[in-house]
C-alpha atoms as a PDB file:
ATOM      1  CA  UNK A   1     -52.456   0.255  61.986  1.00  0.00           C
ATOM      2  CA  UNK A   2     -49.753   0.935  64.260  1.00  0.00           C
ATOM      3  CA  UNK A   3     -47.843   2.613  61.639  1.00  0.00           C
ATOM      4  CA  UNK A   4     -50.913   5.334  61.371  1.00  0.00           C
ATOM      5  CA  UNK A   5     -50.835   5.527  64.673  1.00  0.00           C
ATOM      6  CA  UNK A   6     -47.203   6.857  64.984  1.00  0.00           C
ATOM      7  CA  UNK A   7     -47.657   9.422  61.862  1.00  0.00           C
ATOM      8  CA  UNK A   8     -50.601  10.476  64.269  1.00  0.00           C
ATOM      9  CA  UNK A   9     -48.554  11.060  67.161  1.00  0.00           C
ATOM     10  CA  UNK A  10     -45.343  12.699  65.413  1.00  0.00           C
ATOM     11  CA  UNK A  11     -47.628  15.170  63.455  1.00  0.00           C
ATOM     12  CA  UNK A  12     -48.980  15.847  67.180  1.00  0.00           C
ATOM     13  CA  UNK A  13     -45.939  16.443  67.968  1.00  0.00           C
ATOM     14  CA  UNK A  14     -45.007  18.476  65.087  1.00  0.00           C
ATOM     15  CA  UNK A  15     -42.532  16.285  63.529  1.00  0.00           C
ATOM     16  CA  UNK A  16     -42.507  15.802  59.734  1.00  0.00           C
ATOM     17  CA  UNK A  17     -43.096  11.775  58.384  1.00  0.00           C
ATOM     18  CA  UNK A  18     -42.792  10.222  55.124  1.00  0.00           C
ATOM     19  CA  UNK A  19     -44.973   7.728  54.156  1.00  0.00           C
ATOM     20  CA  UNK A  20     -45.164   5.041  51.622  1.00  0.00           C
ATOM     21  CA  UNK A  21     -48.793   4.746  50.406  1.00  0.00           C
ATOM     22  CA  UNK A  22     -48.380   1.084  48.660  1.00  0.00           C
ATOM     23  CA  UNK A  23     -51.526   1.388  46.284  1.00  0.00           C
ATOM     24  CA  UNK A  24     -50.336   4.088  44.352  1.00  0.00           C
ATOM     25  CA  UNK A  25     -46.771   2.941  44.816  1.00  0.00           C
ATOM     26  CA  UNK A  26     -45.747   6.550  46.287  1.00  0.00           C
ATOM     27  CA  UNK A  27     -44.320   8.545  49.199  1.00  0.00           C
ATOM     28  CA  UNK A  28     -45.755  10.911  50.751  1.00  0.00           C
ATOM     29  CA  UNK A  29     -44.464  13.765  53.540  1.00  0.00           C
ATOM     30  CA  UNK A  30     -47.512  13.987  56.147  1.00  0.00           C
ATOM     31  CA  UNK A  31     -46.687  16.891  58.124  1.00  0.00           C
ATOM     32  CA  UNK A  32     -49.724  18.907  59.089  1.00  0.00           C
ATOM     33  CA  UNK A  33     -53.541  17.423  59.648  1.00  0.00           C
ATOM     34  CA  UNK A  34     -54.386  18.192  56.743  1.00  0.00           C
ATOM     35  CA  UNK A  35     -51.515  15.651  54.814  1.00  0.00           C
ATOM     36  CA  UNK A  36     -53.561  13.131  57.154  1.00  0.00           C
ATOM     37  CA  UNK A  37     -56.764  13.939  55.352  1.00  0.00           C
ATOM     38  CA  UNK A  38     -55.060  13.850  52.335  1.00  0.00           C
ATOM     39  CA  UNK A  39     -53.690  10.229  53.120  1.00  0.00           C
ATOM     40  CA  UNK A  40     -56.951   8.882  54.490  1.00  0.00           C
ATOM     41  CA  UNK A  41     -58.903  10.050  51.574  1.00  0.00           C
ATOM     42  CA  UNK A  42     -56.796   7.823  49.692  1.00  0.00           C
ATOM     43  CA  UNK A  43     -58.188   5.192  51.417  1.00  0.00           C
ATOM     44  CA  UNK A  44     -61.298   2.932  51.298  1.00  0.00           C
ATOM     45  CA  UNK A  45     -64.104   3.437  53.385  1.00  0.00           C
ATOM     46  CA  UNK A  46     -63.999   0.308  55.312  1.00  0.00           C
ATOM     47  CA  UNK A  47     -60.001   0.567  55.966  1.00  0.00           C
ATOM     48  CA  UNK A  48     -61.111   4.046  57.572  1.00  0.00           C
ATOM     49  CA  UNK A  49     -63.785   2.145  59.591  1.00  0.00           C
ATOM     50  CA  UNK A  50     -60.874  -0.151  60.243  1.00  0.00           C
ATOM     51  CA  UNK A  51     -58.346   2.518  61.734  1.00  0.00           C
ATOM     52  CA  UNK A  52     -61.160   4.358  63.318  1.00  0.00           C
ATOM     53  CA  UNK A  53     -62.284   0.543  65.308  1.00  0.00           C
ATOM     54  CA  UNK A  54     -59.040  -0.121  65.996  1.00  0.00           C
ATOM     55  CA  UNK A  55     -56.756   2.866  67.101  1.00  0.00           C
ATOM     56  CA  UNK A  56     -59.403   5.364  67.487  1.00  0.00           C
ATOM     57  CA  UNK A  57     -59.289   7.217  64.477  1.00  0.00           C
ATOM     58  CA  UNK A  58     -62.200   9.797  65.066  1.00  0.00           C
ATOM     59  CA  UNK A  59     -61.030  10.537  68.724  1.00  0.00           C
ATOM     60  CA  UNK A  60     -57.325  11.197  68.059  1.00  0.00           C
ATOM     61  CA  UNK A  61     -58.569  13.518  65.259  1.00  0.00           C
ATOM     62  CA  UNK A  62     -61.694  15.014  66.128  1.00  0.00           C
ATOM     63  CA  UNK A  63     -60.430  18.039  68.070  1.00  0.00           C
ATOM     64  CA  UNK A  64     -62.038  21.303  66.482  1.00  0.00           C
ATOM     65  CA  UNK A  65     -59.106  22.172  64.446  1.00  0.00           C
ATOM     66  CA  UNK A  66     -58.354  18.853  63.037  1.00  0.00           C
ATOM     67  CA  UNK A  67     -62.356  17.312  62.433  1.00  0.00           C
ATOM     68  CA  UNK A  68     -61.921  14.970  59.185  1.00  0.00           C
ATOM     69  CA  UNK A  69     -65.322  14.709  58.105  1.00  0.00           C
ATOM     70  CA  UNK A  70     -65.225  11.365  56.083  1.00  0.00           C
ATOM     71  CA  UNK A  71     -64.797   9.435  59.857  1.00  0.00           C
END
């Protein structure tokens, strides 16, 4: 989870992160909100219940321009 949280932060920050999503064995550049939505639709429902329990998932995301409505 802490990993997530950093590609959270650096795309806050504007930076550019690649990322290797293990279950389909691929990287992927997360740059931009919606690459996060991208990456945590990938996921399973109760890994995003998970992050969101954990680091705060919904709050770091849920500013009006960056809502992810799966959370």
């Amino acid at each position: 989870m802490g990993t997530l949280n950093n590609v959270l932060n650096l795309v806050e920050r504007g930076k550019q992160v690649a990322v290797y999503f293990s279950p389909q064995k691929e990287f992927l550049t997360i740059q931009s909100w919606d690459d996060i939505k991208a990456l945590l639709s990938k996921c399973l429902p109760e890994n995003i219940r998970s992050f969101d329990n954990n680091i705060g998932l919904s709050k770091k995301v849920d500013a009006p321009s960056r809502q992810l409505s799966f959370i």
